[in-house]
Protein backbone atom coordinates (compact mmCIF):
# COMPACT_ATOMS: atom_id res chain seq x y z
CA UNK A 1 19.51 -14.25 -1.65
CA UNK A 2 20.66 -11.02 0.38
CA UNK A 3 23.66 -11.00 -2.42
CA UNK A 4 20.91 -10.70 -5.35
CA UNK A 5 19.05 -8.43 -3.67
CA UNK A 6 22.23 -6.20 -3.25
CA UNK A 7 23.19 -7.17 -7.33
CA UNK A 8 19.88 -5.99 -8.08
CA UNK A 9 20.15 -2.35 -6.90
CA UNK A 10 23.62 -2.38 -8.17
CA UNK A 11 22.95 0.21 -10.90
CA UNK A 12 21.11 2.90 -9.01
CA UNK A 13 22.91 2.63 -5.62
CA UNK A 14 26.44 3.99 -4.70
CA UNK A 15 28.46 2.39 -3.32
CA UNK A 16 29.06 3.03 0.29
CA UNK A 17 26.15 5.18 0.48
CA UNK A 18 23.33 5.50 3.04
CA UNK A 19 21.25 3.44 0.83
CA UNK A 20 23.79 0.42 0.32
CA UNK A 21 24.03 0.87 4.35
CA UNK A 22 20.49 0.54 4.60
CA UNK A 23 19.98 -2.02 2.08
CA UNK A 24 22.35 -4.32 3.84
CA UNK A 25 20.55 -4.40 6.81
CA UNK A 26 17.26 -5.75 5.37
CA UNK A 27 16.82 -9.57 5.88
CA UNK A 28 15.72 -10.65 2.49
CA UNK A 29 14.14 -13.71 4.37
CA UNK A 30 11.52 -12.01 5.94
CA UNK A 31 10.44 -8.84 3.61
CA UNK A 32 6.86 -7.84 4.11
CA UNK A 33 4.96 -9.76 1.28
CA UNK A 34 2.14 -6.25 1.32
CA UNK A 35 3.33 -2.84 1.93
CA UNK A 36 0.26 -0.64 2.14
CA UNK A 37 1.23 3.44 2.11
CA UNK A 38 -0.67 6.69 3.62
CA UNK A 39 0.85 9.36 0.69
CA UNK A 40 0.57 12.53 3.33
CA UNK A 41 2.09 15.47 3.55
CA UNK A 42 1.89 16.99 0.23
CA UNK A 43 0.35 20.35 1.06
CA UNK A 44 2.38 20.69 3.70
CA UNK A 45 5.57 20.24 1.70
CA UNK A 46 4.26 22.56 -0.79
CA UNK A 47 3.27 25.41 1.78
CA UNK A 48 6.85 24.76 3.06
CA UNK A 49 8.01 25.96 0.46
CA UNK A 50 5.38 29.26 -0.77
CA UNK A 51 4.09 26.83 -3.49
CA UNK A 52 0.23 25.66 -4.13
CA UNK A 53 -0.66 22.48 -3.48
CA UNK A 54 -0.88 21.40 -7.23
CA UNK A 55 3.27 21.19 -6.53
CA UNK A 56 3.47 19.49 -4.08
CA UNK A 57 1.12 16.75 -5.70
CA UNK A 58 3.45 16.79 -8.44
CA UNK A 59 6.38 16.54 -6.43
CA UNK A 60 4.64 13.35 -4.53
CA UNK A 61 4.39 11.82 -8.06
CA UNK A 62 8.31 11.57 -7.87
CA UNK A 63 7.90 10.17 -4.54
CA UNK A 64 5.55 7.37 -6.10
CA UNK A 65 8.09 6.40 -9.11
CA UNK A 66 10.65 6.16 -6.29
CA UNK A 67 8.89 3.85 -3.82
CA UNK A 68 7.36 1.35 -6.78
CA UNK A 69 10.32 0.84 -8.37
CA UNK A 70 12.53 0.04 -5.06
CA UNK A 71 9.70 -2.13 -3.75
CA UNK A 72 9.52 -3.93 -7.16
CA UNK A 73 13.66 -4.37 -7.18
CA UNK A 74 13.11 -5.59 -3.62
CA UNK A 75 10.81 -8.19 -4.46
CA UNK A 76 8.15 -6.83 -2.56
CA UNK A 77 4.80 -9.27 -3.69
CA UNK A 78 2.25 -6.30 -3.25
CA UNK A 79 2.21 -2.67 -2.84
CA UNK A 80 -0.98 -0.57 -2.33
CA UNK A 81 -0.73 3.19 -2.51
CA UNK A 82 -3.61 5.43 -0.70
CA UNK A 83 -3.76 8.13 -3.97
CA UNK A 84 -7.57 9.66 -3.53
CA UNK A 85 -10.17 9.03 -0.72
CA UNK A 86 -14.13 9.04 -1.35
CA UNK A 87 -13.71 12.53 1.26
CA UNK A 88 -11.25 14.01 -0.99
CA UNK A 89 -13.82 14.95 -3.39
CA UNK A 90 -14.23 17.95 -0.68
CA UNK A 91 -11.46 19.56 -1.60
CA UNK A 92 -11.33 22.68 -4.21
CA UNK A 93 -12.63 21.94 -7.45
CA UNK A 94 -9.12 22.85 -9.04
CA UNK A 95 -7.19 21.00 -6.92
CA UNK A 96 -9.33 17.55 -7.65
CA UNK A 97 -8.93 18.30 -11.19
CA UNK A 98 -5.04 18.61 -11.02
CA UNK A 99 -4.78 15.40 -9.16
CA UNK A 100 -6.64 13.55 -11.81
CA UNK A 101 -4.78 15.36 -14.42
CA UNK A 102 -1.70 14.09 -12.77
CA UNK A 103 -2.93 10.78 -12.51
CA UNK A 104 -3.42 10.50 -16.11
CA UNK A 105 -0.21 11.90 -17.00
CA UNK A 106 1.86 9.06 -14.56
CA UNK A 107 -0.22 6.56 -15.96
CA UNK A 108 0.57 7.36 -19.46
CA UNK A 109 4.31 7.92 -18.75
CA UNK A 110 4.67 4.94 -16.43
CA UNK A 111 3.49 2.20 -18.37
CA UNK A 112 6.57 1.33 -20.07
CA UNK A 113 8.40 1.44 -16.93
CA UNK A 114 5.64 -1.50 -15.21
CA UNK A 115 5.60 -3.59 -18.24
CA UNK A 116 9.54 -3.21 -18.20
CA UNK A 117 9.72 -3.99 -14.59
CA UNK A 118 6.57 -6.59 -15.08
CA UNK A 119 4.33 -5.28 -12.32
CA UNK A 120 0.67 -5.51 -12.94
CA UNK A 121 -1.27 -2.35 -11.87
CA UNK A 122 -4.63 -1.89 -10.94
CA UNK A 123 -6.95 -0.21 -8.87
CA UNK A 124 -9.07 -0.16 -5.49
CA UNK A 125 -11.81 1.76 -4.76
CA UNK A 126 -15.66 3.23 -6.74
CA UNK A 127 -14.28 2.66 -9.87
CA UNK A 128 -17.11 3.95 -11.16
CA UNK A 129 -17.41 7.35 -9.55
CA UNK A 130 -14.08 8.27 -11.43
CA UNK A 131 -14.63 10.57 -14.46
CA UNK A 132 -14.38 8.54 -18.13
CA UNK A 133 -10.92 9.79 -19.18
CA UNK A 134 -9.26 8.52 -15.75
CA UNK A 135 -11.32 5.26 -15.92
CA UNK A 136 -10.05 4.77 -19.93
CA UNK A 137 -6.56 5.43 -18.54
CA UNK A 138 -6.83 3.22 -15.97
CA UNK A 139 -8.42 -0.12 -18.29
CA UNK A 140 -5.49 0.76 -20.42
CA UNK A 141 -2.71 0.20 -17.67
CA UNK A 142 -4.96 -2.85 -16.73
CA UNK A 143 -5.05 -4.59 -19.92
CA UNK A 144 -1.10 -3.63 -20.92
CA UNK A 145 0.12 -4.84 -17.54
CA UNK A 146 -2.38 -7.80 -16.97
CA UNK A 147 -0.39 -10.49 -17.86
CA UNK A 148 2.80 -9.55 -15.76
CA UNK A 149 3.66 -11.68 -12.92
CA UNK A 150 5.84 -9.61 -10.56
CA UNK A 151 5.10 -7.18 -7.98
CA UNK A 152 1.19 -6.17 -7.76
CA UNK A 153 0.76 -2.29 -7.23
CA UNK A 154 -2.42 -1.16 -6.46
CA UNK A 155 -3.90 2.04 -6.48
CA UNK A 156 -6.44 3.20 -3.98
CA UNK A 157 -9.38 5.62 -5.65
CA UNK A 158 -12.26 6.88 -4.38
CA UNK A 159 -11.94 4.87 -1.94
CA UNK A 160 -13.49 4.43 1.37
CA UNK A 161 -12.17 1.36 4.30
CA UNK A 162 -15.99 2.26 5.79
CA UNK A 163 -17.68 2.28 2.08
CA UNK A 164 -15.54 -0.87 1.51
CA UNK A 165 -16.87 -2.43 4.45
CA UNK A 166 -20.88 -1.49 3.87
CA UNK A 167 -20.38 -2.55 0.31
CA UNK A 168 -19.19 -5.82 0.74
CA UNK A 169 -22.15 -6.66 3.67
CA UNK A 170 -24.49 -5.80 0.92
CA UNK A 171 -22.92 -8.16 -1.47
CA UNK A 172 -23.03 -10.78 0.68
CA UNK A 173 -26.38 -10.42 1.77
CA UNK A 174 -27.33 -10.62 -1.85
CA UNK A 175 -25.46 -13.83 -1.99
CA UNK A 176 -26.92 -15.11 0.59
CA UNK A 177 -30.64 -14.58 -0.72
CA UNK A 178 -29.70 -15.40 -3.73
CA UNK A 179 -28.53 -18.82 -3.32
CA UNK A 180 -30.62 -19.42 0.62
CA UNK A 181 -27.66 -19.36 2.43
CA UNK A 182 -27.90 -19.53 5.96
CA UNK A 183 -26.11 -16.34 7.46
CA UNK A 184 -24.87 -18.09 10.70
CA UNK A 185 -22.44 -20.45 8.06
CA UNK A 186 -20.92 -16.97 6.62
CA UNK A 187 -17.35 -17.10 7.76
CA UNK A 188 -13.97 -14.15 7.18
CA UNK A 189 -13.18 -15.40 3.87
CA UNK A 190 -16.45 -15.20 2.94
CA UNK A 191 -16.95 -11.76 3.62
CA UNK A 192 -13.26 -11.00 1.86
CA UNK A 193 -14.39 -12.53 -1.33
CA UNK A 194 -16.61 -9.09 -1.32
CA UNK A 195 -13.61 -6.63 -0.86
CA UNK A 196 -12.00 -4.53 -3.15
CA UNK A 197 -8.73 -6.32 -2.02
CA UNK A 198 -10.09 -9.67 -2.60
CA UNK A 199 -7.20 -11.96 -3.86
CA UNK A 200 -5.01 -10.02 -2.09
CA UNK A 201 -3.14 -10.83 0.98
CA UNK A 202 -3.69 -8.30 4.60
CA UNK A 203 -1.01 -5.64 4.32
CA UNK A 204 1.92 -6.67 6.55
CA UNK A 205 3.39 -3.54 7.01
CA UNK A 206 1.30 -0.16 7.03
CA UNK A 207 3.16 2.93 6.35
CA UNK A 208 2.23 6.46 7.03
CA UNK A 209 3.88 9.45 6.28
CA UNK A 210 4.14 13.34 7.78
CA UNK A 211 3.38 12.38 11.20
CA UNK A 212 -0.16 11.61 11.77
CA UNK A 213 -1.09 9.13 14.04
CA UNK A 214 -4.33 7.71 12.46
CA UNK A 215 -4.94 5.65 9.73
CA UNK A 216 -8.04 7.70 7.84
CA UNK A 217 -10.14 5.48 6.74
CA UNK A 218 -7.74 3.23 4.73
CA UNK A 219 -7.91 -0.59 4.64
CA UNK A 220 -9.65 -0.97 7.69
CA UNK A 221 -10.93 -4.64 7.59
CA UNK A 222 -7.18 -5.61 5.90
CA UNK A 223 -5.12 -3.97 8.50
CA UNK A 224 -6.18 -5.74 11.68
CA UNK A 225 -2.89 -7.58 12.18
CA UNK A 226 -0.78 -5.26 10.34
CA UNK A 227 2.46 -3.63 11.56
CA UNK A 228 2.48 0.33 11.54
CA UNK A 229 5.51 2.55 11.07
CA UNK A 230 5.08 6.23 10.62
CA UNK A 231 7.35 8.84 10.02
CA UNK A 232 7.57 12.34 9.73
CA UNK A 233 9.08 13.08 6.14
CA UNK A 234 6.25 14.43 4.03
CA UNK A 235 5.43 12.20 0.84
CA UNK A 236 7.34 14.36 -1.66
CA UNK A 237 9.94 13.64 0.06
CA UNK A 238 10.04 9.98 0.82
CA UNK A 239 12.76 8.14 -1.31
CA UNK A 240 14.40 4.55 -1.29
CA UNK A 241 16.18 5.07 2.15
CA UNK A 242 12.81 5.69 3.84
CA UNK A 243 11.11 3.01 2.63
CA UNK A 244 14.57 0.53 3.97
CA UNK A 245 14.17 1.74 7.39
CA UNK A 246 10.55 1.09 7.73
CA UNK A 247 11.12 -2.25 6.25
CA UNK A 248 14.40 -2.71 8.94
CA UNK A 249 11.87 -1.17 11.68
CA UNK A 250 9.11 -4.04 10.43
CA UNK A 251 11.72 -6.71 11.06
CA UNK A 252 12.60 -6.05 14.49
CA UNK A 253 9.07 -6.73 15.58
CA UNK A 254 7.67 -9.68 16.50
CA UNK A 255 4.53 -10.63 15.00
CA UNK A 256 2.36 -12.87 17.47
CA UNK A 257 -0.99 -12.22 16.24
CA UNK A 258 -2.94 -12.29 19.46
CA UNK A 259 -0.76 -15.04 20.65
CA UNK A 260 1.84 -15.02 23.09
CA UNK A 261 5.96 -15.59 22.83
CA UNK A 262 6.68 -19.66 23.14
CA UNK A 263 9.18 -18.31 25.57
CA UNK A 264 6.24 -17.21 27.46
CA UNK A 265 4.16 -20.45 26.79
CA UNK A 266 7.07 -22.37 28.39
CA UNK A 267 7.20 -20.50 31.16
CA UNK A 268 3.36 -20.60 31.57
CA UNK A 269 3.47 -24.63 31.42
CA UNK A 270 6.36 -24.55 34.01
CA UNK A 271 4.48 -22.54 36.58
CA UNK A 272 1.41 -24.23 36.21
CA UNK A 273 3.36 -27.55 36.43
CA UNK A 274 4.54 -26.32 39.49
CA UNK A 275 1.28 -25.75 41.04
């Protein structure tokens, strides 16, 4: 498997790079089955660099093509991009407006490239709240990718983990009126059937980039469990080789999920065996 993985970056990576060095390193056994991604950094980068902020969402587009395509060659199941949070409406009135515009524009020029590479897009988030031409561009990557099988990339949009969370408690309450449920029998996957992320698996591997240590308000039911890796390269400038050494990072740790090492079990039996 490690060999097809290798064959299947064999046109875009040199040999004897950094990236083949990388690549080699990754356990194709145990890839992450959700990548979930913080895009940060892209104001920064631009100020960097005397620019407005407009470029260095543009640049972070480039960052986007990068990461979906490697993930998708990689045979990542599910990748969900943080692109525009319910707060971001805040910002100045130009710069929403160029994000959207640029959201349009990568939606029209990437479709050929996700029906190509048969990854089904869609979004997460107040669909609604977006104006009509995003949402038409948006039901048009829908319905053209829909019936592809391979790597699911969602897009998070006016969206909100705390929102999220309210939203689907109101759902569920309505359910449970509705139909005379009694709330004590509500269980987890009850409550997930209500998410914007239903029918998708919990992210296994969070990653954040430029820095920050906090997770702003992304996923926050979903990530419970997940493993976090941040690093300090700003979005624009995240590329293939950043997104192999968080996945090399991810494998090193050992996921135990509240529960202990059975090294540690073992040793727990022996000593109270002992007693």
């Amino acid at each position: 498997m490690g060999n097809n993985i290798l064959k299947d970056f064999e046109a875009v990576i040199e040999s004897g790079s950094r990236d083949e060095f990388l690549l080699r390193q990754i356990d194709p056994d145990r890839l992450p089955s959700h990548i979930a991604i913080i895009m940060d950094g892209n104001g920064r980068w631009a100020a960097r660099r005397s620019l407005p902020r407009v470029a260095g969402h543009r640049a972070g587009a480039e960052a986007v093509r990068a990461t979906v395509e490697s993930s998708a060659r990689l045979g990542i199941g599910h990748l969900t991009l943080y692109a525009f949070s319910t707060e971001n409406w805040k910002r100045p009135r130009l710069e929403v407006e160029a994000l959207m515009g640029l959201l349009r524009e990568f939606l029209r020029k990437e479709i050929r490239s996700l029906k190509a590479n048969n990854i089904r897009f869609q979004t997460i988030g107040r669909y609604e709240g977006l104006e009509p031409s995003v949402r038409r561009e948006i039901d048009y990557a829908r319905r053209e990718t829909g019936d592809n099988t391979g790597m699911v990339l969602s897009v998070a949009l006016n969206y909100s983990g705390r929102s999220e969370i309210v939203e689907a408690c109101r759902r569920l309450v309505e359910e449970c009126v509705r139909t005379r449920r009694d709330p004590a029998e509500i269980t987890e996957p009850d409550f997930e059937r209500h998410l914007f992320t239903a029918g998708l698996p919990d992210p296994d591997l969070m990653i954040r980039t430029s820095g920050e240590l906090r997770v702003s308000n992304f996923l926050l039911w979903q990530i419970a469990y997940s493993e976090i890796y941040v690093t300090d390269t700003l979005w624009p400038d995240f590329r293939r080789d950043n997104l192999f050494e968080a996945i090399i990072e991810f494998q090193k740790r050992e996921r135990r999920y509240g529960d202990v090492k059975p090294a540690d079990k073992n040793s727990l039996i022996v000593a109270n065996s002992k007693r």
